[in-house]
Protein backbone atom coordinates (compact mmCIF):
# COMPACT_ATOMS: atom_id res chain seq x y z
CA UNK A 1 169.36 -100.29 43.04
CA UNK A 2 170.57 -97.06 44.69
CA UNK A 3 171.39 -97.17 48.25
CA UNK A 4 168.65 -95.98 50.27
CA UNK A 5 168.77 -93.13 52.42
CA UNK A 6 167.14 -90.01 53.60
CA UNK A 7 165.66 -86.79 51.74
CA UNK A 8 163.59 -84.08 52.66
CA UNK A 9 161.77 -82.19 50.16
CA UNK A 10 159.89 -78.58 49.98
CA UNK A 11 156.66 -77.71 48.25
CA UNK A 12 154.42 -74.93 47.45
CA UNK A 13 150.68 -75.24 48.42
CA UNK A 14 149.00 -73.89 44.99
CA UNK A 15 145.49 -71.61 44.43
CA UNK A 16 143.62 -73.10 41.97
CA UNK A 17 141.96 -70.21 39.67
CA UNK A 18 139.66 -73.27 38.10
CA UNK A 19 138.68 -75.71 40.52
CA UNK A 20 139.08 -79.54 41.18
CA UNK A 21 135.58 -80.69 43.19
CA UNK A 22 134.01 -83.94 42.97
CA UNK A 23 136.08 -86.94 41.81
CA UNK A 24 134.84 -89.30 38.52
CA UNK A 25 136.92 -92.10 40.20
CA UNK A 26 138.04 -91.71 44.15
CA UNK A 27 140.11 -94.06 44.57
CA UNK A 28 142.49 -92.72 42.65
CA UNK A 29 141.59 -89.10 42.34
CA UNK A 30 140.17 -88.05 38.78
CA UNK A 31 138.68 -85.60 38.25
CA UNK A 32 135.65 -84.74 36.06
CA UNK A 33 137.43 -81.27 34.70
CA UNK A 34 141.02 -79.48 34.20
CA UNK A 35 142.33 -77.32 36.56
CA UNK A 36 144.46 -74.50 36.25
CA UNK A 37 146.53 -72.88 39.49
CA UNK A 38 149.54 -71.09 40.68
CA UNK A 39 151.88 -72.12 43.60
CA UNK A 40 152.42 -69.99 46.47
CA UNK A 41 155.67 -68.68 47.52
CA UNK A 42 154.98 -68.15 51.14
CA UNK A 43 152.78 -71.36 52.54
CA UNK A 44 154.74 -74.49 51.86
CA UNK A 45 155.25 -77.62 53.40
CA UNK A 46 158.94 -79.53 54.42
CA UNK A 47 158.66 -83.20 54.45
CA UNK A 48 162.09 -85.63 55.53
CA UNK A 49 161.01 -89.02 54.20
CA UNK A 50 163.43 -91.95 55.94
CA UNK A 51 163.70 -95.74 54.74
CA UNK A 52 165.19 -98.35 57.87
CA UNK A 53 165.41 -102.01 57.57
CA UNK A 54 165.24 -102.05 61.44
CA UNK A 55 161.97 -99.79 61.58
CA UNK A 56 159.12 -102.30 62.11
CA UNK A 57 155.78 -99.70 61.05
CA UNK A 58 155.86 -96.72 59.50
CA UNK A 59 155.75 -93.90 61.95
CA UNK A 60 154.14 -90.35 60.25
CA UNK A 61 154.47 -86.87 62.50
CA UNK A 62 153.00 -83.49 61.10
CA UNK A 63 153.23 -80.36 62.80
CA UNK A 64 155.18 -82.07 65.67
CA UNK A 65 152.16 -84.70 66.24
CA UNK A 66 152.18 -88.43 65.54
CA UNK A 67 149.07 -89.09 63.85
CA UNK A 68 147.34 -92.23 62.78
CA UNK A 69 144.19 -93.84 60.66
CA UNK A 70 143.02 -91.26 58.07
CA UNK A 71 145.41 -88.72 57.15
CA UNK A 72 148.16 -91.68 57.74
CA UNK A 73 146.63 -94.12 55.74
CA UNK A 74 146.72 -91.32 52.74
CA UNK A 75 150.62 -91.28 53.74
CA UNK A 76 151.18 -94.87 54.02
CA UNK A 77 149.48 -95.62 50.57
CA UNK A 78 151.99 -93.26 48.91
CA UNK A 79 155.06 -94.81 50.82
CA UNK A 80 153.55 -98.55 49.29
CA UNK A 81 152.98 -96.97 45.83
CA UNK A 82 156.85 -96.36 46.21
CA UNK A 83 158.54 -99.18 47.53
CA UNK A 84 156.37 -101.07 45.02
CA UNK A 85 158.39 -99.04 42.34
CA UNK A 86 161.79 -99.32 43.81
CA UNK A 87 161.41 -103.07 45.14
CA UNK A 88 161.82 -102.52 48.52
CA UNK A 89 159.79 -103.55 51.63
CA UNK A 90 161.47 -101.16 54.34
CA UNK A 91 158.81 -99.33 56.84
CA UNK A 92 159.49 -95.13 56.81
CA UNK A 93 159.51 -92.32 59.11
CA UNK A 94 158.04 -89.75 57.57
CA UNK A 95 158.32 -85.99 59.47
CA UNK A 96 156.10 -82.76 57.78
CA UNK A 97 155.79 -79.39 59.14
CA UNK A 98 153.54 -76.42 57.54
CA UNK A 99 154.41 -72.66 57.67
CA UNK A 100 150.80 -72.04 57.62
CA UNK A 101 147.36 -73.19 58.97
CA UNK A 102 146.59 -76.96 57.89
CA UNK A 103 143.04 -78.10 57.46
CA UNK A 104 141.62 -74.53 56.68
CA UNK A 105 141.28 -74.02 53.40
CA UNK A 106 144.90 -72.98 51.99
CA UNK A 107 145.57 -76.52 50.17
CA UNK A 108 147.97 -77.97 52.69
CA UNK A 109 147.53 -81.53 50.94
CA UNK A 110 148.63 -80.33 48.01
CA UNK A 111 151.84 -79.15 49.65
CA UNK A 112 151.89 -81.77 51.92
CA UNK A 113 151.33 -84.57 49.10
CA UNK A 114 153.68 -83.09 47.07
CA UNK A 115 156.28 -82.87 49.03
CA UNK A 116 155.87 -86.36 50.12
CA UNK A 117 155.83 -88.08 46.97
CA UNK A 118 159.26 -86.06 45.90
CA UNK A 119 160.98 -86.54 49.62
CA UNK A 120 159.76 -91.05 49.38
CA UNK A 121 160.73 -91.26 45.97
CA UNK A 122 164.26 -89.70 46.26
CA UNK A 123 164.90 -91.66 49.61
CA UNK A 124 164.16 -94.79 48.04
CA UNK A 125 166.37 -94.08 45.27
CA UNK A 126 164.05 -93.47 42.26
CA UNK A 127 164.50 -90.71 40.14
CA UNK A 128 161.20 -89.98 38.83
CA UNK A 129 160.22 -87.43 35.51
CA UNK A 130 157.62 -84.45 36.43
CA UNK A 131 155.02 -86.73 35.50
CA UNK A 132 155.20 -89.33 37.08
CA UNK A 133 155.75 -87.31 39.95
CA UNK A 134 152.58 -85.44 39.58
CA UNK A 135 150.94 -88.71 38.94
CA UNK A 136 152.24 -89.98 42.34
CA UNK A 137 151.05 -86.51 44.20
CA UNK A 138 147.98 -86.80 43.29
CA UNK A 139 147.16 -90.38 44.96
CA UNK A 140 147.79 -88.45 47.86
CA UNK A 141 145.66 -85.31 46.93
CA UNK A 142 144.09 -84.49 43.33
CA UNK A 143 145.59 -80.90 43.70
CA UNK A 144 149.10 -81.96 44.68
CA UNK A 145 150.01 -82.99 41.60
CA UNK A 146 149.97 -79.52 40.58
CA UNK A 147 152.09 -78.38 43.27
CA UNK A 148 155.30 -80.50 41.78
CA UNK A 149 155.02 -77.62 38.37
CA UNK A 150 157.06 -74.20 38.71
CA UNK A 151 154.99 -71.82 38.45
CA UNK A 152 151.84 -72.01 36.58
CA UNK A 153 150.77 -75.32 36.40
CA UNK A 154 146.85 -77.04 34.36
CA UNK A 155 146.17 -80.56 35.55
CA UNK A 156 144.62 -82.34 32.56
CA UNK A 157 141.80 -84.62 33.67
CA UNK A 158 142.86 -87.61 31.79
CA UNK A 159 140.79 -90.79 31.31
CA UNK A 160 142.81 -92.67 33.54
CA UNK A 161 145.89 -92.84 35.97
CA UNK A 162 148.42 -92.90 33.55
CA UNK A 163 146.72 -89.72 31.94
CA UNK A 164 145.77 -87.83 34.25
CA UNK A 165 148.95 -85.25 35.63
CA UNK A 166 149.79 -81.39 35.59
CA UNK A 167 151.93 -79.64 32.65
CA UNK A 168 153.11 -75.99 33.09
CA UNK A 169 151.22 -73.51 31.65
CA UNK A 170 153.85 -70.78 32.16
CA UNK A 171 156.83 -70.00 34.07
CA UNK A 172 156.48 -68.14 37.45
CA UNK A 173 158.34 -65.32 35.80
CA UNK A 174 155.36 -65.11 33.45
CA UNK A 175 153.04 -62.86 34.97
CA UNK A 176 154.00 -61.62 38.91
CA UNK A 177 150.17 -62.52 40.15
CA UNK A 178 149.99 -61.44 43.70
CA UNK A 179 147.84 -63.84 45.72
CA UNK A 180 147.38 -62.22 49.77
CA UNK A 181 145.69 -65.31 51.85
CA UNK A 182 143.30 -63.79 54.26
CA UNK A 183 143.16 -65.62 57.49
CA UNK A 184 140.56 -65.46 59.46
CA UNK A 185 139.61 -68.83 60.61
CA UNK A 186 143.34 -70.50 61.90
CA UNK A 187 140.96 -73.90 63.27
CA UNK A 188 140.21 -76.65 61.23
CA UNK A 189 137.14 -76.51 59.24
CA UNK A 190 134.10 -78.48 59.89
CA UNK A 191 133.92 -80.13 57.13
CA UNK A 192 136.88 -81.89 55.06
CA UNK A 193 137.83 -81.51 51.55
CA UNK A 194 137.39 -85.55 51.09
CA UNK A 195 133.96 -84.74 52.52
CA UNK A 196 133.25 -81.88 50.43
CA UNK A 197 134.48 -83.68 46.97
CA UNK A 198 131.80 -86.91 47.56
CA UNK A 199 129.02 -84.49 48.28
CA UNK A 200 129.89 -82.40 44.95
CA UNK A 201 127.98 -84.80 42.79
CA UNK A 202 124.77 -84.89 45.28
CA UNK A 203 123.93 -81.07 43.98
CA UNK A 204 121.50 -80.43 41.34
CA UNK A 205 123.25 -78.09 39.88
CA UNK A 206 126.95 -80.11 39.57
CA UNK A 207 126.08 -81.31 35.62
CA UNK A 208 125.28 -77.49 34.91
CA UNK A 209 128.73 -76.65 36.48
CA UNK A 210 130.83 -78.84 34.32
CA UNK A 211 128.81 -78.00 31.23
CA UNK A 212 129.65 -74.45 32.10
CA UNK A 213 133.67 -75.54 32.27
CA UNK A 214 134.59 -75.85 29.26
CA UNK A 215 133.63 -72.14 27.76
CA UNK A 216 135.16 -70.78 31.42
CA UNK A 217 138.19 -73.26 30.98
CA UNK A 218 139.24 -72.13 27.47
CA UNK A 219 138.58 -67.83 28.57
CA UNK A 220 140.32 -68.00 31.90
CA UNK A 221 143.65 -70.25 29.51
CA UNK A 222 143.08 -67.06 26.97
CA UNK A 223 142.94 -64.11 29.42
CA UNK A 224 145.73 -65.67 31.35
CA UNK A 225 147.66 -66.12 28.35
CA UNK A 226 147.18 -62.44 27.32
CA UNK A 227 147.31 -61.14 30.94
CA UNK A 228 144.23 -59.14 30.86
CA UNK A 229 143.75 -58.64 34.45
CA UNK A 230 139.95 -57.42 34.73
CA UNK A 231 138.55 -59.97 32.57
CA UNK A 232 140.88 -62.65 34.33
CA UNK A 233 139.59 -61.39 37.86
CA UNK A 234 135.72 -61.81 36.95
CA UNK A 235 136.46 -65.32 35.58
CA UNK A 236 138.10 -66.57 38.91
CA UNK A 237 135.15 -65.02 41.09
CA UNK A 238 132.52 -66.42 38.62
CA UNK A 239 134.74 -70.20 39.11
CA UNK A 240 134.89 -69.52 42.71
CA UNK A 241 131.13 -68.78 43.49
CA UNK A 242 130.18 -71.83 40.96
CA UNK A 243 131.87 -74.25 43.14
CA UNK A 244 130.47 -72.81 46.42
CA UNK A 245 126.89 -72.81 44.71
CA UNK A 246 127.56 -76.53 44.30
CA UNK A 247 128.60 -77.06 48.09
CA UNK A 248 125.93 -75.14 49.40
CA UNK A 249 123.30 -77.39 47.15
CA UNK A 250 124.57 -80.61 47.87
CA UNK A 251 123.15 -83.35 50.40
CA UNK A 252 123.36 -82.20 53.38
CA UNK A 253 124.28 -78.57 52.21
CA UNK A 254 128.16 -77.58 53.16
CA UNK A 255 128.86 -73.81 54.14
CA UNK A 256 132.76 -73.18 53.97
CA UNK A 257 132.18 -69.14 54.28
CA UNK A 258 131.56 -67.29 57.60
CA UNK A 259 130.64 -63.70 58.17
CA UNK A 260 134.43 -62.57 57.84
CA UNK A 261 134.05 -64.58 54.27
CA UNK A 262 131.12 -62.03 53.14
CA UNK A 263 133.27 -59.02 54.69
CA UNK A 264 136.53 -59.63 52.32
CA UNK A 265 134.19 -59.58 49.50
CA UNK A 266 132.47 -57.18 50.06
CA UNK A 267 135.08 -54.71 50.67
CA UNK A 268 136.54 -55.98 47.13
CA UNK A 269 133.09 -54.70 45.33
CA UNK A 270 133.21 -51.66 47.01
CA UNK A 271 137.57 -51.28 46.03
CA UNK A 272 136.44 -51.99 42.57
CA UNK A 273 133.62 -49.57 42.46
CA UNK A 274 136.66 -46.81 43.19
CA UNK A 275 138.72 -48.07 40.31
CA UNK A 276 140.88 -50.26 42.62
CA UNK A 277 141.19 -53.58 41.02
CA UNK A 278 141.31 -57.03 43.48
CA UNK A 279 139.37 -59.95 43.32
CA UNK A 280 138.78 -63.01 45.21
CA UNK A 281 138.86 -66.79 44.70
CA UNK A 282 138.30 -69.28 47.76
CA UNK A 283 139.30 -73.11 48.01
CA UNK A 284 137.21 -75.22 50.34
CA UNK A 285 136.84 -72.80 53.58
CA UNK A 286 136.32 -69.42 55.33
CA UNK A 287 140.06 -67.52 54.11
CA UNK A 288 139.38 -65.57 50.91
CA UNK A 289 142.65 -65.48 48.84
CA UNK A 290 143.08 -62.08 47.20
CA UNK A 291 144.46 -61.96 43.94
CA UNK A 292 146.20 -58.23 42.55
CA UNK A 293 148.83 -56.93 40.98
CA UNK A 294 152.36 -56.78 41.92
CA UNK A 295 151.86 -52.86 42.14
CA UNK A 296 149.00 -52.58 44.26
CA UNK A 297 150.10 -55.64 46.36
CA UNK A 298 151.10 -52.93 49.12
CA UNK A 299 147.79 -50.99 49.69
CA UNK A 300 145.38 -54.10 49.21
CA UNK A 301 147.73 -55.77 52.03
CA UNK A 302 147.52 -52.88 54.28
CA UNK A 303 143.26 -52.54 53.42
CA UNK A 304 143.04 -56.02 54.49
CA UNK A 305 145.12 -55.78 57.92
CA UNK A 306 142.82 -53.23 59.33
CA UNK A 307 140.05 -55.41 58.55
CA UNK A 308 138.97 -55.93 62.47
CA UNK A 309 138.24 -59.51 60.99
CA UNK A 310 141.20 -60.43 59.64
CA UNK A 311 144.19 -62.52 61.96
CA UNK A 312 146.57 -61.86 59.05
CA UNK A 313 147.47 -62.19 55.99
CA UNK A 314 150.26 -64.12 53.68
CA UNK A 315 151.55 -62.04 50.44
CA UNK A 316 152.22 -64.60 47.72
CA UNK A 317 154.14 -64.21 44.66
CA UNK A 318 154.52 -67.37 41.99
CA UNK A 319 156.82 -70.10 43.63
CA UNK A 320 158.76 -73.08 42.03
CA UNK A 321 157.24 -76.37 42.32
CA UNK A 322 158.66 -79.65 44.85
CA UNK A 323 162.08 -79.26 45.19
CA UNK A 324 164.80 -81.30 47.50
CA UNK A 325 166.68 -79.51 49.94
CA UNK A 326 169.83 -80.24 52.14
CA UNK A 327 168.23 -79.62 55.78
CA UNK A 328 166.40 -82.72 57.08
CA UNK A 329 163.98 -82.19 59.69
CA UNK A 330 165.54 -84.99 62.08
């Protein structure tokens, strides 16, 4: 065995342009379609992962805060998952800070997952392939094993653990996507993810939605593919308002958008009716991600400052997946 020691590893949170909602098996994420994404440049998590023999617990901090049950038990069950592989029995101290809002709707367990799975791994001395590492992400969170793929990255559904993972679809040099996340709402939402994935299947409509994926799946692969930009834009709104349609029909009904939600999209309708060509996709909460391209990144960034509802915005471009890096965070 390697000797142990400590590592720290960056990763992207991702935007998924078909979604991942409600899980076929929860325990250990699987999900009832594909998904295809791209990771963000400019919202990332940086997670140091440390192994002691003198450590009697593991300790977990994020965002300069100790926390505990819940989002530590998703922590703790990936640091078991990996001293299980490596054959060790050493508690951790795990460290995690965000450059951007957690909890509010810009996939911050994806980064967050992701960036765990590579920083344990590594500090326990395991040297894992892209897929196994995806596999191990997404115990964490279903979309984090997405976030481990450079650039462009589809997470096939599988049939079971060993199955289901992400695969590139293209390089981030590919196609320069601008993605502009539009924050409005900084707090944490009301309602979780978790929460939001084990209501999915209460809607009426959710059998409709995944009988709809497939045609959607294979256009959005194809336009993407072919990078026709217009047709590609209408397919992510049409994927984005499906799984809101099933949030807002399931039992008890879950609204993620707000009035600053409505005003974002809105003002895209009226951009488009001009000739001006933007459209919007939005994970589970109120901040509207803006997708353009790299030439009109500029003017749709400055429309959406002066917004009076709008905090501020991140300008994305396609990122590299988990990565180590040299600079521990204690």
């Amino acid at each position: 065995m390697k000797k142990l020691y400590k590592a720290t590893a960056k990763s992207p949170a991702n935007i998924a342009f078909i979604k991942y909602w409600g899980k076929k098996d929860p325990q250990i994420n699987l999900p009832f379609n594909n998904s295809i994404s791209m990771n963000l440049s400019h919202c990332f998590t940086v997670t140091t992962v440390e192994f002691v023999k003198r450590f009697r617990k593991d300790r977990v901090f994020i965002n300069d805060k100790e926390v505990f049950a819940g989002k530590k038990d998703r922590v703790v069950n990936i640091l078991n998952i990996v001293r299980k592989m490596a054959k060790i029995d050493w508690k951790a101290r795990v460290v995690s800070q965000n450059n951007f809002p957690a909890d509010a709707g810009i996939a911050s367990s994806a980064s967050g997952f992701s960036a765990l799975a590579l920083a344990a791994s590594k500090a326990a001395g395991l040297d894992l392939t892209l897929k196994e590492l995806s596999i191990l992400a997404r115990f964490g969170s279903g979309s984090a094993c997405r976030s481990v793929i450079d650039g462009f990255a589809e997470w096939k559904k599988g049939k079971d653990s060993q199955t289901s993972f992400a695969v590139q679809l293209a390089p981030l040099e590919f196609w320069n996507l601008i993605d502009i996340v539009v924050v409005m709402a900084k707090e944490k939402k009301k309602i979780s993810t978790t929460e939001g994935h084990a209501a999915a299947l209460t809607s009426p409509h959710y059998k409709t939605r995944l009988k709809e994926l497939k045609a959607r799946i294979k256009n959005l692969r194809e336009t993407f593919l072919k990078k026709q930009f217009k047709k590609f834009g209408e397919l992510i709104e049409e994927e984005t308002i499906s799984l809101h349609i099933i949030a807002m029909t399931s039992n008890p009904p879950i609204f993620y958008w707000d009035k600053g939600t409505m005003v974002v999209i809105n003002e895209l309708y009226n951009w488009r009716e001009e000739g001006f060509l933007a459209y919007f996709t939005i994970d589970a909460g109120p901040n509207v991600h803006v997708i353009c391209r790299q030439k009109d990144e500029r003017k749709v960034n400055q429309r959406l400052k002066e917004l009076p509802e709008v905090l501020f915005t991140i300008v994305n471009h396609p990122a590299k997946g988990s990565r180590l890096v040299e600079k521990h965070l204690f």
